[in-house]
N, C-alpha and C. Protein backbone atom coordinates (compact mmCIF):
# COMPACT_ATOMS: atom_id res chain seq x y z
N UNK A 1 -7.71 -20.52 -17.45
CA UNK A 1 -8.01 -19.12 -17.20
C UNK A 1 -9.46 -18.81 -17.56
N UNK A 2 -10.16 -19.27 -18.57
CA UNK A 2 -11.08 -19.28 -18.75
C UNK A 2 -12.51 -19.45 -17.75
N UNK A 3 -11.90 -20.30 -16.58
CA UNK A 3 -13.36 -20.33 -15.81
C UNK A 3 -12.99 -19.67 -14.44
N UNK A 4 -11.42 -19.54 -14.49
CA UNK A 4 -10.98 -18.64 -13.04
C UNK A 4 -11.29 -17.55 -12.45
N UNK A 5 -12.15 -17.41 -11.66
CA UNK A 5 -12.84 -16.47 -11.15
C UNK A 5 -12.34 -15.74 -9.98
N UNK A 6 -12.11 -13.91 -9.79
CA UNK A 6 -11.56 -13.78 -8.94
C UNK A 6 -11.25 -14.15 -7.26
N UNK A 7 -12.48 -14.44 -7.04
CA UNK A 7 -12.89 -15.41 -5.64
C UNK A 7 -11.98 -16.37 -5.34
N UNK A 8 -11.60 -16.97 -6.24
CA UNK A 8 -10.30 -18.35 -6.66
C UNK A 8 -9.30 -17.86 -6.44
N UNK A 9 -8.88 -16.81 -6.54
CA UNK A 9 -7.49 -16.50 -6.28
C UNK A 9 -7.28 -15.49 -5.51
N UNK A 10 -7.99 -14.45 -4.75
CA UNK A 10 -7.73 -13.24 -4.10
C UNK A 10 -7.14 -13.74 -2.49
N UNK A 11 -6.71 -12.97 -2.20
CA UNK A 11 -6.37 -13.29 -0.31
C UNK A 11 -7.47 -12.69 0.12
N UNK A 12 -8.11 -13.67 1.00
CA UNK A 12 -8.98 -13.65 2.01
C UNK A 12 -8.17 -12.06 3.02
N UNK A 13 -9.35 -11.01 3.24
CA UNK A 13 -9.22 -10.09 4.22
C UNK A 13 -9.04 -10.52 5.14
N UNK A 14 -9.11 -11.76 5.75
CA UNK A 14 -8.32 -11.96 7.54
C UNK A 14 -6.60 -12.42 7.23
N UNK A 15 -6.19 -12.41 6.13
CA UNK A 15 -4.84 -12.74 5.90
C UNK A 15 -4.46 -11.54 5.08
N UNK A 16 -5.37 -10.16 4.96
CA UNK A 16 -4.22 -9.28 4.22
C UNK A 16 -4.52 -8.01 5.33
N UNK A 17 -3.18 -7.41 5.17
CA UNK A 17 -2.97 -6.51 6.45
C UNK A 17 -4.32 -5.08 6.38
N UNK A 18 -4.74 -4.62 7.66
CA UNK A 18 -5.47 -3.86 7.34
C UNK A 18 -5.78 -3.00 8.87
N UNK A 19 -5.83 -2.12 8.56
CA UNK A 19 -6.22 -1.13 10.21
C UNK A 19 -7.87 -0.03 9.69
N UNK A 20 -7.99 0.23 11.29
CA UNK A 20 -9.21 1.53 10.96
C UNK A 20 -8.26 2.60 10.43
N UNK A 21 -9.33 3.54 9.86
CA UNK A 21 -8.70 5.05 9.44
C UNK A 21 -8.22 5.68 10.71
N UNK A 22 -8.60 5.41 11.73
CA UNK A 22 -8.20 6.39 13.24
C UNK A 22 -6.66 5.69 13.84
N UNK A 23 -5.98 4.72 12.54
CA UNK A 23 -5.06 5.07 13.33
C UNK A 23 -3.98 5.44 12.54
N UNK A 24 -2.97 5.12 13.27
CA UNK A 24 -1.55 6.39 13.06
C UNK A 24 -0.69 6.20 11.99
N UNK A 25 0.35 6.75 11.33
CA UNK A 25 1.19 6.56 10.30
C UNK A 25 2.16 5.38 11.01
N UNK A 26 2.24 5.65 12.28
CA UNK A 26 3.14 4.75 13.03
C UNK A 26 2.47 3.15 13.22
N UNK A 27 1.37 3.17 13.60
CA UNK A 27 0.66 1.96 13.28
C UNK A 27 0.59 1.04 12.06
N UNK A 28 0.65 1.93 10.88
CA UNK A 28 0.53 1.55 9.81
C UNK A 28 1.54 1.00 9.24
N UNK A 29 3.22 1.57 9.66
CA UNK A 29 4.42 1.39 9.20
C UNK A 29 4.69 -0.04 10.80
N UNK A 30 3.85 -0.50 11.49
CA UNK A 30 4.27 -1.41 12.68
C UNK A 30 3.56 -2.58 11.62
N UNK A 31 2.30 -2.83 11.19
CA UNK A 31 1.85 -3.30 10.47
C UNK A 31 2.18 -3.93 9.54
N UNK A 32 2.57 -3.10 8.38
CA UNK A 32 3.25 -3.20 7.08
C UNK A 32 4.64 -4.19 7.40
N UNK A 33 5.45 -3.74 8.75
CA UNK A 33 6.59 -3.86 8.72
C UNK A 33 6.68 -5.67 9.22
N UNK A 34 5.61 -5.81 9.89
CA UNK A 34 5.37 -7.61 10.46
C UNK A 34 4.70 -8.55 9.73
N UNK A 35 3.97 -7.86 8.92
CA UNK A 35 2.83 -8.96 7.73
C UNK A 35 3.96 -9.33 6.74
N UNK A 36 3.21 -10.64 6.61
CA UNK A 36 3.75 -11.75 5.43
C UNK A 36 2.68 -12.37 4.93
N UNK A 37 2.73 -12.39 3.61
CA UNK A 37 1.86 -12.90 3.04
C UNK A 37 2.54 -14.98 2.23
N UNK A 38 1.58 -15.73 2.32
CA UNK A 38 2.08 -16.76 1.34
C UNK A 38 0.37 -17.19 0.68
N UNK A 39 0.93 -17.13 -0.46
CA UNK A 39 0.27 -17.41 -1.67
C UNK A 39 0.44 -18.54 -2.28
N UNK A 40 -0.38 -19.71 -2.80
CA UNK A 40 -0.26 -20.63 -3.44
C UNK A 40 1.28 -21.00 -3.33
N UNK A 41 1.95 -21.00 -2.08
CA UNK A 41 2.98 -21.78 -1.47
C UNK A 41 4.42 -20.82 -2.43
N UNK A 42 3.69 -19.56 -2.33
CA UNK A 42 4.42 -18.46 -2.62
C UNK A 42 4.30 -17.41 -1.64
N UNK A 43 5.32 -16.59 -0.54
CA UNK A 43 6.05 -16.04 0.10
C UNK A 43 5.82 -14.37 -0.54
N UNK A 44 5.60 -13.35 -0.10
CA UNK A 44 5.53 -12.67 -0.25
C UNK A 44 5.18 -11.45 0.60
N UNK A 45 5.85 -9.96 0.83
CA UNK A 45 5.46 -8.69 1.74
C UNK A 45 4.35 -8.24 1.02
N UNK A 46 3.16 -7.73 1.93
CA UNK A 46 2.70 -6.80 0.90
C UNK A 46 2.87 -5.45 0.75
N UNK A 47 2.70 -4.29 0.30
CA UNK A 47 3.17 -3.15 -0.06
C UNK A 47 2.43 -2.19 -0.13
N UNK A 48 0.83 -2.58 0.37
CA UNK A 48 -0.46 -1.70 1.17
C UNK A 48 -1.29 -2.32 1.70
N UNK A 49 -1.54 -1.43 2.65
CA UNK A 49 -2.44 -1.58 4.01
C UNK A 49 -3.98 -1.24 4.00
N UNK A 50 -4.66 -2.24 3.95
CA UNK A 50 -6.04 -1.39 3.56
C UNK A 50 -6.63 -0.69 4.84
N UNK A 51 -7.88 0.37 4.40
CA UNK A 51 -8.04 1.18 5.60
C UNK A 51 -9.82 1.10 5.81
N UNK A 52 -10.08 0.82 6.82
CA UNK A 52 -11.64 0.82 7.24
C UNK A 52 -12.35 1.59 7.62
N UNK A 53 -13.44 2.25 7.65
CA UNK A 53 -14.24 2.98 8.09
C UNK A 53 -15.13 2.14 9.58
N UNK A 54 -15.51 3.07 10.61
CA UNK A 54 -15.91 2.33 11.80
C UNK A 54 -17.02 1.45 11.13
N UNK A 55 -17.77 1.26 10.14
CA UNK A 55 -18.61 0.75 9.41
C UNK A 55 -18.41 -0.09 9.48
N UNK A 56 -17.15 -1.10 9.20
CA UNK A 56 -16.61 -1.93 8.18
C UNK A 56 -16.55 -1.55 6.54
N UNK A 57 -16.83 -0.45 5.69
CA UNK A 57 -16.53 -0.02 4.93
C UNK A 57 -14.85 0.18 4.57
N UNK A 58 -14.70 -0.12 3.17
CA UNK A 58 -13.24 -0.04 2.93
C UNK A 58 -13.14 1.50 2.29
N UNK A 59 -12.20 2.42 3.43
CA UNK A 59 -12.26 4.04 3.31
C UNK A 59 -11.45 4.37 2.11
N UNK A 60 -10.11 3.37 1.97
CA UNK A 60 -8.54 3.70 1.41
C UNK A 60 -7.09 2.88 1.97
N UNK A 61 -6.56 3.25 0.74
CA UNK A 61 -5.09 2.25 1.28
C UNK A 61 -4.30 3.33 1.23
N UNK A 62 -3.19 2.48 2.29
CA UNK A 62 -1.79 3.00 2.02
C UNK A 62 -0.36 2.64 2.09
N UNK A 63 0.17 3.04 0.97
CA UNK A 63 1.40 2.26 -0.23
C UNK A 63 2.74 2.59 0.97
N UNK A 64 3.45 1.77 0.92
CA UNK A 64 5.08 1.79 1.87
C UNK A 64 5.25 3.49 1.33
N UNK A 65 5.31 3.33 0.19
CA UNK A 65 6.01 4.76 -0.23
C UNK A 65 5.13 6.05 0.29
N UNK A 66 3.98 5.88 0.42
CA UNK A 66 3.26 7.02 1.11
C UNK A 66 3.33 7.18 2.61
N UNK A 67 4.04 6.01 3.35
CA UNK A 67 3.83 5.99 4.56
C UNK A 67 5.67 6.82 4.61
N UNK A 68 6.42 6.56 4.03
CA UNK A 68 7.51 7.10 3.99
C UNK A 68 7.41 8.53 3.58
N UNK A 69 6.70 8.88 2.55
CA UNK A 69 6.41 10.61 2.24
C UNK A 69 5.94 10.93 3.54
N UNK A 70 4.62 10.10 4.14
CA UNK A 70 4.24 10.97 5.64
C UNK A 70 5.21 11.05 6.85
N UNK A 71 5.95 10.91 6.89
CA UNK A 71 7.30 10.84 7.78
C UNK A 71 8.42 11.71 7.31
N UNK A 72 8.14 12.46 6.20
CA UNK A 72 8.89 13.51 6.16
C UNK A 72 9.19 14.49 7.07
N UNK A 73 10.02 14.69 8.08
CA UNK A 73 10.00 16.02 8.92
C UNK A 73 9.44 16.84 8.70
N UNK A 74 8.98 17.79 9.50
CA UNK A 74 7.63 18.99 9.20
C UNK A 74 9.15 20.00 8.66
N UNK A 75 10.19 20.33 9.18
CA UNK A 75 11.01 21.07 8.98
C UNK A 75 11.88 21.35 7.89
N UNK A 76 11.75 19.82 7.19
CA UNK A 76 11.85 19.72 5.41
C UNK A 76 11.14 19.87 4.58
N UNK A 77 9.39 19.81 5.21
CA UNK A 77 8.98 20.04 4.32
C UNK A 77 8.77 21.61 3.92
N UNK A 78 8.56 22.03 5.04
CA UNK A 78 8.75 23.49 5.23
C UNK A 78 10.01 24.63 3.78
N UNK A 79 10.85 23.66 3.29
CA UNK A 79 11.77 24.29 2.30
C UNK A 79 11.18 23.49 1.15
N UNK A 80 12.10 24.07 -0.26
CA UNK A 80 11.67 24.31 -1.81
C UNK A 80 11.74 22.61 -1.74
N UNK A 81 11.32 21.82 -2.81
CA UNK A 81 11.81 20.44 -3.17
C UNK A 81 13.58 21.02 -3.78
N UNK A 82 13.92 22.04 -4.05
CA UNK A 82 15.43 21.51 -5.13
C UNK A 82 16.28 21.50 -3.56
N UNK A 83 15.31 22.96 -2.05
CA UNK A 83 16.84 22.50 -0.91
C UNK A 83 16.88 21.20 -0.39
N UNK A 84 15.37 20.18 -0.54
CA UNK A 84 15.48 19.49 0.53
C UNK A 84 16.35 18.22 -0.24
N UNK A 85 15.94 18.34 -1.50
CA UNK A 85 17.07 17.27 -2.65
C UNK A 85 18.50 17.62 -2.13
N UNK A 86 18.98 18.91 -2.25
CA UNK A 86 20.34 19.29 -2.32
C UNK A 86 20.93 18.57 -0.75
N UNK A 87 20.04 18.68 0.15
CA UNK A 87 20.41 18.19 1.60
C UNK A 87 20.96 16.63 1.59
N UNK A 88 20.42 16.16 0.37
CA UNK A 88 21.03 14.57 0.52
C UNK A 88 22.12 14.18 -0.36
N UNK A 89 22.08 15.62 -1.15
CA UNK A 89 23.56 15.49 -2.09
C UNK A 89 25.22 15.60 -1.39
N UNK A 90 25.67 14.07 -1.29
CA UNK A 90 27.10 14.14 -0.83
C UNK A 90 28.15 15.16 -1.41
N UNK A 91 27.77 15.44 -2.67
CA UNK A 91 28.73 15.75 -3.54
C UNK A 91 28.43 17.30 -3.13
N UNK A 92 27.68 18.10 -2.61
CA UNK A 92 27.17 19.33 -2.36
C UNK A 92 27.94 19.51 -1.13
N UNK A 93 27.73 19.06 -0.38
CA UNK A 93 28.17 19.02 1.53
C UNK A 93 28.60 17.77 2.02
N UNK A 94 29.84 17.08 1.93
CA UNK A 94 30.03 15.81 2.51
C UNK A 94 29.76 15.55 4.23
N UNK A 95 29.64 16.89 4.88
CA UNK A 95 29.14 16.33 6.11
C UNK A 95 27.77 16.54 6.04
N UNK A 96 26.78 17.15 5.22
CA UNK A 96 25.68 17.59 5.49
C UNK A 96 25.18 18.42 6.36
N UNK A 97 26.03 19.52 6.87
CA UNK A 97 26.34 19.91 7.88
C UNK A 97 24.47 20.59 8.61
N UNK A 98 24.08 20.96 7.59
CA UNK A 98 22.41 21.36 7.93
C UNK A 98 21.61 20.12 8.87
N UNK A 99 21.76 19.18 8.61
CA UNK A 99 20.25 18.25 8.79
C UNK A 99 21.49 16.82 9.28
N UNK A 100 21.04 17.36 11.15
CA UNK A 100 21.87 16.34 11.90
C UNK A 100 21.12 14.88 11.86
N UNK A 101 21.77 14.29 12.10
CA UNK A 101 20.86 12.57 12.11
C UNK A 101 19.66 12.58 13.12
N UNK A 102 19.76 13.33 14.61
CA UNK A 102 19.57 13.52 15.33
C UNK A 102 18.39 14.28 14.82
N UNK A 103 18.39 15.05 14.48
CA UNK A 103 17.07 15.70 14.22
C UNK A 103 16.29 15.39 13.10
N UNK A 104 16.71 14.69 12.49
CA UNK A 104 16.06 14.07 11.68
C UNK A 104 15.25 12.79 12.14
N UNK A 105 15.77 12.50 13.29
CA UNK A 105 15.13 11.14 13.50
C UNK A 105 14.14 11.55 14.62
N UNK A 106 14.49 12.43 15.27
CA UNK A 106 13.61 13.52 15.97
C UNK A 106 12.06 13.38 15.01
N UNK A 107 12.00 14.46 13.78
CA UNK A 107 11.00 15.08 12.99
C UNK A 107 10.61 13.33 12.58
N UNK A 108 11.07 12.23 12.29
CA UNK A 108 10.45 11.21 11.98
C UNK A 108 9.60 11.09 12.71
N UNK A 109 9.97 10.46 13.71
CA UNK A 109 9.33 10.09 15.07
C UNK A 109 7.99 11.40 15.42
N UNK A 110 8.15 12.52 15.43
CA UNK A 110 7.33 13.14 15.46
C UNK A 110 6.00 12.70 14.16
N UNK A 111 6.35 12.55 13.10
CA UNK A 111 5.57 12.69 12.04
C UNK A 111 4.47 11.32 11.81
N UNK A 112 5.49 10.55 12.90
CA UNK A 112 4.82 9.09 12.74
C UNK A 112 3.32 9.07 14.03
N UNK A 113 3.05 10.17 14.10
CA UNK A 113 1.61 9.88 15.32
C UNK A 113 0.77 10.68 14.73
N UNK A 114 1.21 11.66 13.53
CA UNK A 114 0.02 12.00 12.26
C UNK A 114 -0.82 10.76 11.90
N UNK A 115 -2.25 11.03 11.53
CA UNK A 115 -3.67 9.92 11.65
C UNK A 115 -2.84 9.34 10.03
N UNK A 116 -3.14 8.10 9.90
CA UNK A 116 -2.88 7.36 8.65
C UNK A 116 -3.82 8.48 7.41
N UNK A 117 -4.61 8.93 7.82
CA UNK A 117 -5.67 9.75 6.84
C UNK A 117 -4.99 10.26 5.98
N UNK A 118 -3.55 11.03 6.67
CA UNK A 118 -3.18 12.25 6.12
C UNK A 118 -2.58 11.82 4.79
N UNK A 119 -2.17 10.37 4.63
CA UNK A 119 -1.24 10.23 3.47
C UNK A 119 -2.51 8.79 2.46
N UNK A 120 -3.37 8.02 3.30
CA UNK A 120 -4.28 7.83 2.20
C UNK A 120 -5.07 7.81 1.23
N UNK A 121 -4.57 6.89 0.40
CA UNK A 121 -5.14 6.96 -1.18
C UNK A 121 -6.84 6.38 -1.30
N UNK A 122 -8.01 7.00 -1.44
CA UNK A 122 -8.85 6.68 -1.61
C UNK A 122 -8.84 5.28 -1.92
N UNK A 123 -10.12 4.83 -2.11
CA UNK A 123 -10.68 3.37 -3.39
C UNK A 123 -11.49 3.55 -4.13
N UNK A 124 -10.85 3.85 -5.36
CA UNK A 124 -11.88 4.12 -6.64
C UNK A 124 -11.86 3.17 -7.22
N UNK A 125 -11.77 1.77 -7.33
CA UNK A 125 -11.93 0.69 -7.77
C UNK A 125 -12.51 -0.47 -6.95
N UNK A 126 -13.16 -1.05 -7.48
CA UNK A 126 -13.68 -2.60 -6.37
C UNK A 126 -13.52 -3.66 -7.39
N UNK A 127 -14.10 -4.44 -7.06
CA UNK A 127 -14.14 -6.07 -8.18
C UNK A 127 -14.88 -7.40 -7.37
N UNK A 128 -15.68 -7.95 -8.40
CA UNK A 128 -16.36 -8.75 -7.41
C UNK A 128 -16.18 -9.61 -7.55
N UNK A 129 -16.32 -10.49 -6.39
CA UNK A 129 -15.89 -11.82 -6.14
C UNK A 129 -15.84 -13.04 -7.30
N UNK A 130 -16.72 -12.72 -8.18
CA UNK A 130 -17.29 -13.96 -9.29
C UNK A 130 -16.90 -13.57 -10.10
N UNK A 131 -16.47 -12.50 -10.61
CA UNK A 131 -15.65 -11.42 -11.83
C UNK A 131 -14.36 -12.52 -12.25
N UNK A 132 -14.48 -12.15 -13.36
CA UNK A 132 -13.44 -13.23 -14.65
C UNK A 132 -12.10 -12.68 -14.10
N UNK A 133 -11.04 -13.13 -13.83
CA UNK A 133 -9.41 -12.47 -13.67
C UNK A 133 -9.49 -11.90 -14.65
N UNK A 134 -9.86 -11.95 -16.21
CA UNK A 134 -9.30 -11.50 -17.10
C UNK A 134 -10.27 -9.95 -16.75
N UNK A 135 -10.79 -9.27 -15.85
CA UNK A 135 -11.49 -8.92 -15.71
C UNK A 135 -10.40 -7.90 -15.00
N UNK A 136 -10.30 -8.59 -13.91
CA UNK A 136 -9.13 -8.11 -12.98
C UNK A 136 -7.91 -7.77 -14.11
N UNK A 137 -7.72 -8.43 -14.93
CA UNK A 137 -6.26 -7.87 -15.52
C UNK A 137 -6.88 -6.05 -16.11
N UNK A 138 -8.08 -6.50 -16.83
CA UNK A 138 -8.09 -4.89 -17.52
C UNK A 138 -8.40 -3.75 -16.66
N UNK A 139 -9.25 -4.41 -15.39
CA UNK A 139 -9.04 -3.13 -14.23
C UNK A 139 -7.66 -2.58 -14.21
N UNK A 140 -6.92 -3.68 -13.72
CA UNK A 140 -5.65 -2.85 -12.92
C UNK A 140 -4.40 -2.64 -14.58
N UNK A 141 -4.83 -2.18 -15.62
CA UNK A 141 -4.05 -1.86 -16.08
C UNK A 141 -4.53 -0.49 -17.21
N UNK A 142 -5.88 -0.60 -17.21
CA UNK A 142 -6.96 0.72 -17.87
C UNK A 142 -6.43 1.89 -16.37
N UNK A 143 -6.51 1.43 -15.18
CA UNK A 143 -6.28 2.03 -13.78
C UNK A 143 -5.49 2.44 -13.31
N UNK A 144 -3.93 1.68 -14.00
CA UNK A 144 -2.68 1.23 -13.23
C UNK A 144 -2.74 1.30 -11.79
N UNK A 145 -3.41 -0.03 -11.05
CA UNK A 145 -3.63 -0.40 -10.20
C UNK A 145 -2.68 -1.49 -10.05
N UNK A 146 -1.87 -1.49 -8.37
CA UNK A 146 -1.58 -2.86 -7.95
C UNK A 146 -2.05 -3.54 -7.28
N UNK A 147 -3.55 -3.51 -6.77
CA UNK A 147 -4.61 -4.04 -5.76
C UNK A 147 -5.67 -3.65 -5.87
N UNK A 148 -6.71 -4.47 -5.83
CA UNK A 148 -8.16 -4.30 -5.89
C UNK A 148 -9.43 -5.06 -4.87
N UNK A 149 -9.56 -3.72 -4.11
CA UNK A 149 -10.63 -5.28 -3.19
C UNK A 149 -11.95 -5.98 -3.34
N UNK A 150 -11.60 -6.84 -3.46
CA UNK A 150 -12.79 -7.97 -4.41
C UNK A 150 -13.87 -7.86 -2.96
N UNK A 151 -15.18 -7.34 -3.34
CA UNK A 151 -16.48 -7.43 -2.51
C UNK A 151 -17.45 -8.55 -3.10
N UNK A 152 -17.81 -9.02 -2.23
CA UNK A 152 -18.82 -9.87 -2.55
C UNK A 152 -20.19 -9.46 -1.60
N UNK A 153 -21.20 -8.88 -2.64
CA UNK A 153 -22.28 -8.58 -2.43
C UNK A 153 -22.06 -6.85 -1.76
N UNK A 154 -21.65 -6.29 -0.91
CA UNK A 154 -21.61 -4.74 -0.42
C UNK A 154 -20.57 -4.93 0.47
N UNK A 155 -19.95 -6.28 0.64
CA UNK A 155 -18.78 -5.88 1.64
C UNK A 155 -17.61 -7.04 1.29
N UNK A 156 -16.96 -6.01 1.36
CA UNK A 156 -15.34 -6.17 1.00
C UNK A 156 -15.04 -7.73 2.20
N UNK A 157 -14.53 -8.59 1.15
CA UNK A 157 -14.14 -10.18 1.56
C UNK A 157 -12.39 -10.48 1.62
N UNK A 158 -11.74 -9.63 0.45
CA UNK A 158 -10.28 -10.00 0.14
C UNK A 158 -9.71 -9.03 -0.95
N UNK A 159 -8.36 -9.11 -0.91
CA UNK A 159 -8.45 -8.40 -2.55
C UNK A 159 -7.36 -9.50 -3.27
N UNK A 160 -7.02 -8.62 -4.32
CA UNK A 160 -6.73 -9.55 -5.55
C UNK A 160 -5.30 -8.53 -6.23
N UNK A 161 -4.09 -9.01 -6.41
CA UNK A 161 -2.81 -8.28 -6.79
C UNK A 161 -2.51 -8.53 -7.71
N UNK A 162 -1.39 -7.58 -8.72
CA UNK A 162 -0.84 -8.08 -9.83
C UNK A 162 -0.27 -8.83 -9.98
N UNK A 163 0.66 -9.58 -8.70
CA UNK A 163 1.33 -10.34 -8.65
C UNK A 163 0.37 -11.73 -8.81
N UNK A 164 -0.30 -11.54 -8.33
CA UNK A 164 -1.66 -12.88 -8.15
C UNK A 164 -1.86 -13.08 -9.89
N UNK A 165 -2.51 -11.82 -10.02
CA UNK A 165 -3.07 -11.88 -11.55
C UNK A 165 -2.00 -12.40 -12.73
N UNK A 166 -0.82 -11.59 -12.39
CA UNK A 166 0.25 -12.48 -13.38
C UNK A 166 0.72 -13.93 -13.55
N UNK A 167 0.72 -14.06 -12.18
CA UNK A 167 1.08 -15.81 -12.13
C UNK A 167 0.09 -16.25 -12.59
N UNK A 168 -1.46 -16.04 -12.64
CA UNK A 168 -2.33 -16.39 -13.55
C UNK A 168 -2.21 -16.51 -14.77
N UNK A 169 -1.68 -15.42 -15.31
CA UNK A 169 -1.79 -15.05 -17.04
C UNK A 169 -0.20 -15.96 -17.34
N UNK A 170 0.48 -15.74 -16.43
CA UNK A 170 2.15 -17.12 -16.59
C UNK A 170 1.55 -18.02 -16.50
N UNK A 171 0.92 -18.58 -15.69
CA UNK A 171 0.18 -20.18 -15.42
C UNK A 171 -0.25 -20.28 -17.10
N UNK A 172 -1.06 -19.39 -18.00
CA UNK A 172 -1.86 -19.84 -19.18
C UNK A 172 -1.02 -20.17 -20.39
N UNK A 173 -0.09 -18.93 -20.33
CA UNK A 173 0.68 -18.94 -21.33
C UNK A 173 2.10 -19.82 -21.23
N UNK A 174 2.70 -20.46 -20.07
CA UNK A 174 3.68 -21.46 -20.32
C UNK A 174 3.29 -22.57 -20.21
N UNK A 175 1.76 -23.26 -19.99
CA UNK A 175 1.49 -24.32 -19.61
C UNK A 175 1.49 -25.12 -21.41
């Protein structure tokens, strides 16, 4: 661990998933939903999508779970958070009689051609390529970060995960 440098272990940006900012929530969830990642002969989904500026600049990511908040029907969101909770409570309404499947899958589908913008998370963190992992560990946990994209020199090359970083810090400590 000592001479492991993040460069050594990050996924190369042509193997981690990534779109421009101009496109859609639906793009993003087509994306997310076909990438596979394998790692040091380790298998793995990833769980954000990084986002580009026409630059090549890295604008922001976005997490499964945010791509699922942006697909909220406009018509749920429209009510309190305790009605739109109560709508999924069986024990309240066993047919649910408000919020048909049908229209619900309706307002999805609608919500999914909103620009990816609407639900991305900036990048307030970077890390550079030659940077110590142990470097990477105190970013993403001073941060609580699960990804960081490692630039080398002004432009973004790959990034680097907790999952990466742990099997690192497991690699030190059971060897």
């Amino acid at each position: 661990m000592e001479t492991r440098r993040v460069g050594e272990i990050m996924i190369p940006l042509a193997n981690y998933p990534h779109l421009p900012v101009w496109s859609t929530i639906l793009e993003a969830v087509q994306v997310m939903h076909t990438a596979s990642l394998e790692v040091s002969g380790r298998r793995s989904l990833p769980r954000i999508v990084l986002l580009f500026d026409l630059d090549g600049s890295i604008a922001g990511t976005v997490r499964r779970r945010d791509l699922m908040r942006g697909l909220e029907p406009s018509f749920l969101l429209a009510q309190p958070l305790e009605y739109r909770r109560k709508l999924f409570e069986v024990e309240v309404d066993p047919n649910i009689a408000e919020m048909s499947f049908d229209r619900v899958v309706k307002g999805i589908r609608e919500q999914s051609h909103r620009p990816v913008t609407d639900v991305m998370r900036p990048i307030e963190q970077t890390i550079g390529f030659d940077d110590h992992v142990m470097k990477a560990v105190n970013e993403m946990v001073t941060y609580t970060l699960s990804i960081l994209p490692v630039v080398k020199g002004r432009k973004v090359v790959g990034v680097i995960r907790t999952v990466d970083v742990f099997h690192e810090l497991a690699e030190l400590l059971l060897k």
